[in-house]
Each structure stands twice: as C-alpha cells, then as structure tokens.
Protein backbone atom coordinates (compact mmCIF):
# COMPACT_ATOMS: atom_id res chain seq x y z
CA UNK A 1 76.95 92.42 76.38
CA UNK A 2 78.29 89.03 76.86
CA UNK A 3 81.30 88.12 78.75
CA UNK A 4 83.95 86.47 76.76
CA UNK A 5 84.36 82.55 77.38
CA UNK A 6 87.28 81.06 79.71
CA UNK A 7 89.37 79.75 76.61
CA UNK A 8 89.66 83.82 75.45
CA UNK A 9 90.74 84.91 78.72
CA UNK A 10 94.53 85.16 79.04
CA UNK A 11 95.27 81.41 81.06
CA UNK A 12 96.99 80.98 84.05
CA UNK A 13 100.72 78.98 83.97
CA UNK A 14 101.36 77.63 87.25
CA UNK A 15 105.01 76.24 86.18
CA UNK A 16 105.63 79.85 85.49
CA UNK A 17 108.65 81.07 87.81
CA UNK A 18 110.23 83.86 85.61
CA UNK A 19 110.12 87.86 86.67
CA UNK A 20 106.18 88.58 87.97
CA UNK A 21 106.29 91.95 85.84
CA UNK A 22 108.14 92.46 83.35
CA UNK A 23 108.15 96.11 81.40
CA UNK A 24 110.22 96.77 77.94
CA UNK A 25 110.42 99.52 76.20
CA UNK A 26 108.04 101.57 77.71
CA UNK A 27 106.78 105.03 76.98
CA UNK A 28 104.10 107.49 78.14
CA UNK A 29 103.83 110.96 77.38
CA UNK A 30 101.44 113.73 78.12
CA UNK A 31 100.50 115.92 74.75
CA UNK A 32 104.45 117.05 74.81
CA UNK A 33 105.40 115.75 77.71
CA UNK A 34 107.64 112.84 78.01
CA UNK A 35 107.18 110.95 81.27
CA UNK A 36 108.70 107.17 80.40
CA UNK A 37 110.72 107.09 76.89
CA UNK A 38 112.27 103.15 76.53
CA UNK A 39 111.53 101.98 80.42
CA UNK A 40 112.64 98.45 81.31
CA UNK A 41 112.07 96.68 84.86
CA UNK A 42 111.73 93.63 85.69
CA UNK A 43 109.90 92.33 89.50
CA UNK A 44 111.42 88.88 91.30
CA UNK A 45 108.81 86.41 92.93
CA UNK A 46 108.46 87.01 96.20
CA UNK A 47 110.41 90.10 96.53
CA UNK A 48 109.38 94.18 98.15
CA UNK A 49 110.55 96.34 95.15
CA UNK A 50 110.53 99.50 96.27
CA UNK A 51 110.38 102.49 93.13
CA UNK A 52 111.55 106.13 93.64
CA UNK A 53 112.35 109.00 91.94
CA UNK A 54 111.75 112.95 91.94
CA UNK A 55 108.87 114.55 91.15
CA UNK A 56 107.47 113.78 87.58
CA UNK A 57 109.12 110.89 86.95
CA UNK A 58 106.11 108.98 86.88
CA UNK A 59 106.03 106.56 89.60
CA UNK A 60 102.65 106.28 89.21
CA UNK A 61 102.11 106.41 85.99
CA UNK A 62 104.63 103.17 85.76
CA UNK A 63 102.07 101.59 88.08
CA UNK A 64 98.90 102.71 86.54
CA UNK A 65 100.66 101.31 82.64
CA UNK A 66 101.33 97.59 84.82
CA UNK A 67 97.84 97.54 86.41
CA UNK A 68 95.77 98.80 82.76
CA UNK A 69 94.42 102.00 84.05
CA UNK A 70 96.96 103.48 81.82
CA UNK A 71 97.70 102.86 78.20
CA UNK A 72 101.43 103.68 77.29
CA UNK A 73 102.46 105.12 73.76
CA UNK A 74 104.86 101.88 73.11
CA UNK A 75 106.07 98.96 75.08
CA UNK A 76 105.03 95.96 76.66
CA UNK A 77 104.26 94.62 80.14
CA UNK A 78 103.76 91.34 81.53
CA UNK A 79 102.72 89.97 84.38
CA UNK A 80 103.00 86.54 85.66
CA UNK A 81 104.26 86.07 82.29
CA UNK A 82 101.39 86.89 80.00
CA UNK A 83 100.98 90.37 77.73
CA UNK A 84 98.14 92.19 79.29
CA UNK A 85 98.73 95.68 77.30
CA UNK A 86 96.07 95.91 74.83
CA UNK A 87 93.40 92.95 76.36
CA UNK A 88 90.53 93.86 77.78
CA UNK A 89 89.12 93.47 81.19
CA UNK A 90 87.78 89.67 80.33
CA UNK A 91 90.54 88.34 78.49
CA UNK A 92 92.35 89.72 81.75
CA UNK A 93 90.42 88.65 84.97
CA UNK A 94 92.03 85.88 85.73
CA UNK A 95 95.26 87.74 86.17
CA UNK A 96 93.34 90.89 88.01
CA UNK A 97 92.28 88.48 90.48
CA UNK A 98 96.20 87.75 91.10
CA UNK A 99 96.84 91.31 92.36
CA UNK A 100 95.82 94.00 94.58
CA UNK A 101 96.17 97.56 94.59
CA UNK A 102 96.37 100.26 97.08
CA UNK A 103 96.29 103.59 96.11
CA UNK A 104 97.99 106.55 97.05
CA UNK A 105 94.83 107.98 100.06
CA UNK A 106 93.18 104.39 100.43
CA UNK A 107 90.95 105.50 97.52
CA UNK A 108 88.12 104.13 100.02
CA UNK A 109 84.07 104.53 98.80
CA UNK A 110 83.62 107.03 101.28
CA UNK A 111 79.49 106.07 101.69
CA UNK A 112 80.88 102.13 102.47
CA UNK A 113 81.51 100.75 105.20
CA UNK A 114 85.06 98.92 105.67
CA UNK A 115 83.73 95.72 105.68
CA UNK A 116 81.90 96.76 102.25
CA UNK A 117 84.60 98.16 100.81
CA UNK A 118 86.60 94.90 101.21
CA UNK A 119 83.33 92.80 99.70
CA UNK A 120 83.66 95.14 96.54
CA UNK A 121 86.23 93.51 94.95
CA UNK A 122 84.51 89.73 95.98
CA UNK A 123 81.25 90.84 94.44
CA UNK A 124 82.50 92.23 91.41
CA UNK A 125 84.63 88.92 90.23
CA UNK A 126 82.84 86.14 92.74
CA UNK A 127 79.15 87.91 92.42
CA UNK A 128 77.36 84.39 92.82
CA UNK A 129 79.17 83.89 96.24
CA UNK A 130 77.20 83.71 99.30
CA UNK A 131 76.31 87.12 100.88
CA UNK A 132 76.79 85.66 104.51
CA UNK A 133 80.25 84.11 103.35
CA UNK A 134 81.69 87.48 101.81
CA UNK A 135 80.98 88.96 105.16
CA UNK A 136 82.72 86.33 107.16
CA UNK A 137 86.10 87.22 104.13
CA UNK A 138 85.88 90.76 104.67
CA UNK A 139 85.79 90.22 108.16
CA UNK A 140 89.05 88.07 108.18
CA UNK A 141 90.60 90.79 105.53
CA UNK A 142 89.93 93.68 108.38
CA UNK A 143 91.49 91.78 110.96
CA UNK A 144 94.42 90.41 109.06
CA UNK A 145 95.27 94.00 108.32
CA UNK A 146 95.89 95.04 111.74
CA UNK A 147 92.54 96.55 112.15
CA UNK A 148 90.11 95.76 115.29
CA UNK A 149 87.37 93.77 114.53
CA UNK A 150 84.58 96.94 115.05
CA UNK A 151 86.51 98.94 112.32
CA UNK A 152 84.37 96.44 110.02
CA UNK A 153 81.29 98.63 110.81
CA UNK A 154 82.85 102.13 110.45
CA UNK A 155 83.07 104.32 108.07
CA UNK A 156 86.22 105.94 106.48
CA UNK A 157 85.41 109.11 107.99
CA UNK A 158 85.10 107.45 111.52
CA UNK A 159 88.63 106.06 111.39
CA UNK A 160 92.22 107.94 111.71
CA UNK A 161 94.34 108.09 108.40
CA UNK A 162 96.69 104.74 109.35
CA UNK A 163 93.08 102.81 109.78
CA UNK A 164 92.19 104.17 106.59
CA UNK A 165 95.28 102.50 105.05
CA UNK A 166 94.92 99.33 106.72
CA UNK A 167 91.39 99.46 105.27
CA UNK A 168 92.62 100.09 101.90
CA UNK A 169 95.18 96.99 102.59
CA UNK A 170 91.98 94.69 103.55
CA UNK A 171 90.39 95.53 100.27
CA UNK A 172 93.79 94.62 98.33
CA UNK A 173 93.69 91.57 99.77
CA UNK A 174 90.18 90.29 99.27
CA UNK A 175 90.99 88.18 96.73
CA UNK A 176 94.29 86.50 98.08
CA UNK A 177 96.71 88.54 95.81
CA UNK A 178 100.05 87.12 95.20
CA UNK A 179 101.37 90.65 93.76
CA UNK A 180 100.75 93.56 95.63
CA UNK A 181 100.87 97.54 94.74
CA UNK A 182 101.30 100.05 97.45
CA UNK A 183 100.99 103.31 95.94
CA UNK A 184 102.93 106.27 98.79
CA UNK A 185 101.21 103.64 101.61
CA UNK A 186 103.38 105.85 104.24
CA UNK A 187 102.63 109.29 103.42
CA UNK A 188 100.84 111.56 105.50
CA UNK A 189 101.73 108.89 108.38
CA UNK A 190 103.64 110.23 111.44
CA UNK A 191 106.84 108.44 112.12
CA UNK A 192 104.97 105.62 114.45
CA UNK A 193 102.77 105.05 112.09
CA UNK A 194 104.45 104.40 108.95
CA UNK A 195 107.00 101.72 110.96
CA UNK A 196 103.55 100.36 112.32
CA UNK A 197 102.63 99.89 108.53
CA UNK A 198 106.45 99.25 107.14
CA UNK A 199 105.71 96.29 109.97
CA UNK A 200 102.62 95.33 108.33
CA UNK A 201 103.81 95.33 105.36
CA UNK A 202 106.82 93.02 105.46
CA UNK A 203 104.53 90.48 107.85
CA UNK A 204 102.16 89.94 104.61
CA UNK A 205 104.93 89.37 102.57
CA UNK A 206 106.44 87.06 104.64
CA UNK A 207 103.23 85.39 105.89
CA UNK A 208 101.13 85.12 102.56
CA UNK A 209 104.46 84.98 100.39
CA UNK A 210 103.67 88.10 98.25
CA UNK A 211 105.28 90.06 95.87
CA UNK A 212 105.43 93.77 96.83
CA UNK A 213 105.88 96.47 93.80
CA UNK A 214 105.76 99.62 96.62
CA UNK A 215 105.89 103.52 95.93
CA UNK A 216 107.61 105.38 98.23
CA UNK A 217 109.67 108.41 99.06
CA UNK A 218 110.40 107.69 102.24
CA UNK A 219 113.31 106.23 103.03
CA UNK A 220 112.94 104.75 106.20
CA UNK A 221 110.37 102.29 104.50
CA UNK A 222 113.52 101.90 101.70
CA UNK A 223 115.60 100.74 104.35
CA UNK A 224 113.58 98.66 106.63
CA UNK A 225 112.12 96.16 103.90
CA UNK A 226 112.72 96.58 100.82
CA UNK A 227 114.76 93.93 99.39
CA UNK A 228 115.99 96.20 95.64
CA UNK A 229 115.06 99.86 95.12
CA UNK A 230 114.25 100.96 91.61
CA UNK A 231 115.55 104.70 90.69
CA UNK A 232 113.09 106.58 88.10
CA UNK A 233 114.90 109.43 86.38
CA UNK A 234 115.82 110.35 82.81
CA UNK A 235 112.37 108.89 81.90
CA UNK A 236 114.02 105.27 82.81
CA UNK A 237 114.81 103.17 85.51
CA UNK A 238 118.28 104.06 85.58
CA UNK A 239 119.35 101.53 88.33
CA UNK A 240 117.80 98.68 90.06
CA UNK A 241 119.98 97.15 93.62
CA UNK A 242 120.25 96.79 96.95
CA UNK A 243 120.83 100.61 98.60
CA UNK A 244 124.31 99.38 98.80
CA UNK A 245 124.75 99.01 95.40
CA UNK A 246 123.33 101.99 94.07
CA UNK A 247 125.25 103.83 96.71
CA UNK A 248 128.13 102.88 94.60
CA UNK A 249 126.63 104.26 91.92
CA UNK A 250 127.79 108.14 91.14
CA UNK A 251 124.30 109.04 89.99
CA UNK A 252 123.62 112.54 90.85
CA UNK A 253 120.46 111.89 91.85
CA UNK A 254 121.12 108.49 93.29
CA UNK A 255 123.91 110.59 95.57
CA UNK A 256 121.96 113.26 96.40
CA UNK A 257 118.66 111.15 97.24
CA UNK A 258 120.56 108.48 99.74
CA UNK A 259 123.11 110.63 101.39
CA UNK A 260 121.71 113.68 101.75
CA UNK A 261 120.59 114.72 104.74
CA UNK A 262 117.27 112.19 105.02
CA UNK A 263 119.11 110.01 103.95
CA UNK A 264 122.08 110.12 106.65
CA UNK A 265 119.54 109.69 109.28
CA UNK A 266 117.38 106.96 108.04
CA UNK A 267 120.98 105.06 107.32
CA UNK A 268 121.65 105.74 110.50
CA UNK A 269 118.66 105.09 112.41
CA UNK A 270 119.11 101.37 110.68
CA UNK A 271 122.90 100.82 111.47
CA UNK A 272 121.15 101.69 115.16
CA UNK A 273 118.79 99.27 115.16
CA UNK A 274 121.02 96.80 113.69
C-alpha cells in the first residue's frame, strides 16, 4: 500500500500563532455511557495545562480523542490549527511528528532497550536515517531527560519506576516535539520523586519552549508549574484558570478538590516555599 504524497498530507503553517489544540463540541460515550457530551478547551503556545477531574471523567479519553487513538461520537479537534479528526495516519504525519506522548506507566517495549525505545519513534517516521546517527539522538534524548548515560543500555526492568518515566520522556522527545502529553507522569512516584520530575518537567518547557497538555491528580505538580488547570466534570470542562481563579469559583467539586485536606497542604507547602 502506497503512502499518500506530501500535497495530501495536512501542511504545516508556520505563521500560525492561535490556540495549539483546540476541542469543540466534543463527545465520547461508551455503549450507554456518556464520558464527554459538548467538551470545549482550548491549549495556549507555550503554556503547562494541567487537566483534572474525578474518576470517569475521562481525562484520558480527552487525550487519547486529541492524539487519534480515540475517535469521538461528535466534535472537532485541532491542533496547530489543522482538523486532524477523521485523517488518517499520512495525511497526519507531519503534525504527529510535532508532538510527543507519554503515557500513563511509560508504556516502554519491555524487550528494548532505552536507547531503542527512544530510536522507535526516529525509525518509524525518519526510517532512511543513519543507524549510527539515531544512536548518537537517542543517546542525547536519555541524557537530556535526566537519565545517566548507561541507562541507554538497560532495560526497563533494570531501572527504578522514576527512570522508567524519564525513559518514557526520552522517547517523547525523539522527534523534537513542540507539544507535549504527560499522561499521570507523577503517579506511583514518592514525594522526591515526582518534584524531581515536576523539575524536569518545567526545565523542558522552559528550555525547548514546549507546550505541556499534563494529566494529573496530584496537586503538588498543579501548584508548582502549571500555568491554568482545566476541571473535567459534568462531561465538560467546566472551568479553565489559574488555581486562584477557580478557587473563586463555588464549584462543588472545584471546592472540595483544592481545599480539602490535600489540597490545604500542597497550598501550603507552596506559600512555604514561596
């Protein structure tokens, strides 16, 4: 099966400087099950969205709809300003190369090395690239994600469950992303950890001036670098601000999310630090 030429594939608009993503009017449901009915968001350049929510609400599945691997009932998304609902993977490679993803467990090939698993992205859209250069990428990747340099070598098994993020962070950004998702990238951390990757996290934004669309329920990683939270409930986004301004909100959930009792300490453990 043939590839589909360049002129099919959705072109890329470097004078483009409205919202990265863009969702309207989304909806996904399960057999009977509505998990998005009528969802809007929009993503700023150069900005770490965080998204929360309860359980159910579909964080996820929001991401999953954004990213393809998930075809909503209605709606439309763009990103970087073009339609991508509905194309297929060749009319959308050139934006796919734009964005990296890591998923909720690192999603790691378990019989790959790290340095492999970063070169699986490179081979599968640069596949005439030198074999010698993809090494020396991957290489950089591992290091610029915190990791040591023998980590390239090692397994997932071999390596603790932070290095096993960090790997899954080299392999997002393989292909220089300017969008990045982080799909729960703190859970199952212990406390040192997830500020080592909250760290991480905001130094790639602010380094390789990404755009951060980031999963989380921990509020901690809210408050240390996220520049606007999203709230998922009702099967919308019911609010998009800073944590001050949807803690002027009178949300119940909004209320009961950032001041109960997590929620007091992480606020406080920031006014601390401050």
């Amino acid at each position: 099966m043939e590839l589909m030429s360049a002129s099919q594939t959705i072109a890329y608009n470097p004078d483009y400087d409205g919202p990265i993503i863009s969702v309207r009017g989304l909806r996904n449901s399960f057999g009977e099950q509505v998990v998005h009915d009528n969802l809007d968001l929009d993503v700023r350049r150069g900005e770490i969205i965080g998204v929360v929510g309860g359980s159910g609400t579909g964080k996820s599945v929001l991401m999953r709809s954004i990213i393809g691997l998930q075809m909503p009932n209605e709606g439309e998304v763009e990103v970087f300003g073009q339609h991508i609902l509905g194309k297929s993977d060749a009319e959308t490679i050139e934006i796919r190369k734009r964005w990296g993803v890591l998923f909720q467990g690192g999603a790691l090939f378990s019989t790959l090395t790290v340095a492999e698993n970063v070169m699986v992205p490179i081979r599968e859209f640069y596949p005439d690239m030198d074999r010698e250069f993809r090494r020396e990428v991957a290489k950089y990747k591992v290091c610029l994600s915190g990791l040591p340099p023998d980590a390239a070598p090692k397994y997932p098994s071999q390596l603790s469950g932070g290095m096993r993020k960090r790997a899954g962070i080299a392999r997002a950004l393989a292909l220089d992303p300017e969008l990045l998702f982080l799909d729960e990238p703190t859970a199952g951390l212990d406390p040192i950890g997830a500020a080592a990757f909250d760290n991480l996290t905001k130094e790639l934004q602010q380094t390789l001036g990404l755009t951060v669309f980031l999963i989380t329920h921990d509020l901690d990683t809210l408050h240390a670098i996220c520049d606007r939270v999203a709230v998922l409930a009702d099967q919308q986004v019911i609010a998009v601000g800073t944590i001050d301004e949807l803690l002027a909100l009178d949300h119940p959930w909004i209320q009961e999310y950032f001041n109960g009792p997590r929620g007091r300490m992480a606020s406080s453990g920031k006014k601390m630090l401050g």
